[in-house]
Protein backbone atom coordinates (compact mmCIF):
# COMPACT_ATOMS: atom_id res chain seq x y z
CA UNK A 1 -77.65 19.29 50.03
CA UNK A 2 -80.30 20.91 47.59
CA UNK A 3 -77.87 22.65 45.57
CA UNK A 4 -79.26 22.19 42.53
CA UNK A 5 -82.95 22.12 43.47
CA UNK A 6 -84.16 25.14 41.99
CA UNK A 7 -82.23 24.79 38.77
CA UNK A 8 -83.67 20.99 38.68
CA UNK A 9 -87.39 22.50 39.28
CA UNK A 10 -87.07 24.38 36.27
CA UNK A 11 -85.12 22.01 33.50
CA UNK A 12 -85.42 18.44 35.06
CA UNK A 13 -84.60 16.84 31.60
CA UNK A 14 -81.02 18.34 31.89
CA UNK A 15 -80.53 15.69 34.83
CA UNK A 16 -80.04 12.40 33.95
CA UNK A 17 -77.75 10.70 37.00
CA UNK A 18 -76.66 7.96 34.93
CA UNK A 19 -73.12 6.34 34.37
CA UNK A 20 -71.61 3.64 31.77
CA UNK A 21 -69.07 2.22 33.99
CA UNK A 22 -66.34 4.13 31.86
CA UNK A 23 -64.53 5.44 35.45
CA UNK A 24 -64.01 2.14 36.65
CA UNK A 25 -62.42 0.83 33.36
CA UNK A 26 -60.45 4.50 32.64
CA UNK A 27 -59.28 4.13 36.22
CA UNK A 28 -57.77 0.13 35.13
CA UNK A 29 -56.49 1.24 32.31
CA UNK A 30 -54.68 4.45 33.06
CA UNK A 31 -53.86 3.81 36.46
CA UNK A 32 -52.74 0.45 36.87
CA UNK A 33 -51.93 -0.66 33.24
CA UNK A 34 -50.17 -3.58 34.92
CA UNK A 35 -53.51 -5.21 36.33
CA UNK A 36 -55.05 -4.11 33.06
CA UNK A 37 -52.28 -6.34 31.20
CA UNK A 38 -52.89 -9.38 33.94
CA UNK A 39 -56.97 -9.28 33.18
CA UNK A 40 -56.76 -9.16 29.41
CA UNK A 41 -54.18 -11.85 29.80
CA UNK A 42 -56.60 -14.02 30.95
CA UNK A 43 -59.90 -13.08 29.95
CA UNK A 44 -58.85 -10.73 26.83
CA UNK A 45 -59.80 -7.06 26.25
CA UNK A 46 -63.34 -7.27 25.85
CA UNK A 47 -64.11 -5.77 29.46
CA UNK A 48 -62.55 -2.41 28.42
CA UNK A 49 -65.85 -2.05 26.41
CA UNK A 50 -68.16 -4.21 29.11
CA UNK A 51 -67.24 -4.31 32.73
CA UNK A 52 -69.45 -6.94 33.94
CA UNK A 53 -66.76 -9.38 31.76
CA UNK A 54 -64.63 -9.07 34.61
CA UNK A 55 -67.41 -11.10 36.46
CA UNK A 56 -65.05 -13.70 34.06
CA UNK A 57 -62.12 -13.30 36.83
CA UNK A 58 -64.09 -15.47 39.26
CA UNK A 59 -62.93 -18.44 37.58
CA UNK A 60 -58.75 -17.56 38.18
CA UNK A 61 -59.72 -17.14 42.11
CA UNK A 62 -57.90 -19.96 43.06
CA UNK A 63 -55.30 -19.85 40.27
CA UNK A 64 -52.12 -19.08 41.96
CA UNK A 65 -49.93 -18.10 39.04
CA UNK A 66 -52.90 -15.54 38.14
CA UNK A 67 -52.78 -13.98 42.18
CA UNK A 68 -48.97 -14.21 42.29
CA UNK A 69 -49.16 -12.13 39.24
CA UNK A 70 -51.54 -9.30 40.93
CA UNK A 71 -49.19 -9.09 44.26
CA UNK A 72 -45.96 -8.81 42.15
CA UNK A 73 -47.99 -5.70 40.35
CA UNK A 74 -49.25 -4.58 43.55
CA UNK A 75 -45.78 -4.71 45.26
CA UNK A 76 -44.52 -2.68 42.31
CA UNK A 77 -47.30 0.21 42.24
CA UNK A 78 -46.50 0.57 46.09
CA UNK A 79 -43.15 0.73 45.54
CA UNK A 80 -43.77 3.46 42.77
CA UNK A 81 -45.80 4.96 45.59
CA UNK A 82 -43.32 4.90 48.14
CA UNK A 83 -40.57 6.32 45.82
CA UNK A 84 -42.84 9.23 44.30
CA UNK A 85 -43.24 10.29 47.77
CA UNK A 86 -39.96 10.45 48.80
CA UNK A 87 -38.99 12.58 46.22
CA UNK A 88 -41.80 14.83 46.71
CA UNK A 89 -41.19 14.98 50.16
């Protein structure tokens, strides 16, 4: 999939395949604000600037509180799932 080949052969500066990590944290934030309210609970709101502070999490792994937390948000984003498609459908 050379789509882009010849235009790359003549300005190669213009491509730069690089990313910040801002998907992953726009994706947290905007689509699951819950989980995004969870993490900064426990580890604060610096990881909306740095993603590798999640890395942080690893220390709630085994703290139940913390993953009873995550499946009540999961349970409710499914259910907000289930119910958008119902009404669509």
């Amino acid at each position: 999939m050379d789509r882009f080949h010849d235009f790359y052969e003549m300005f190669p500066e213009r491509f730069q395949n690089k990313t910040n990590g801002i998907t992953p944290r726009r994706w947290l934030l905007l689509c699951n604000p819950g989980l995004s309210d969870i993490i900064a609970e426990k580890i604060g709101e610096g990881w909306v600037t740095d993603l590798y502070k999640l890395r942080d999490l690893k220390k709630y792994a085994e703290d139940e509180n913390f993953l009873r937390n995550i499946i009540k948000v999961k349970q409710v984003c499914n259910l907000l799932t289930k119910m958008h498609l119902t009404l669509e459908g």
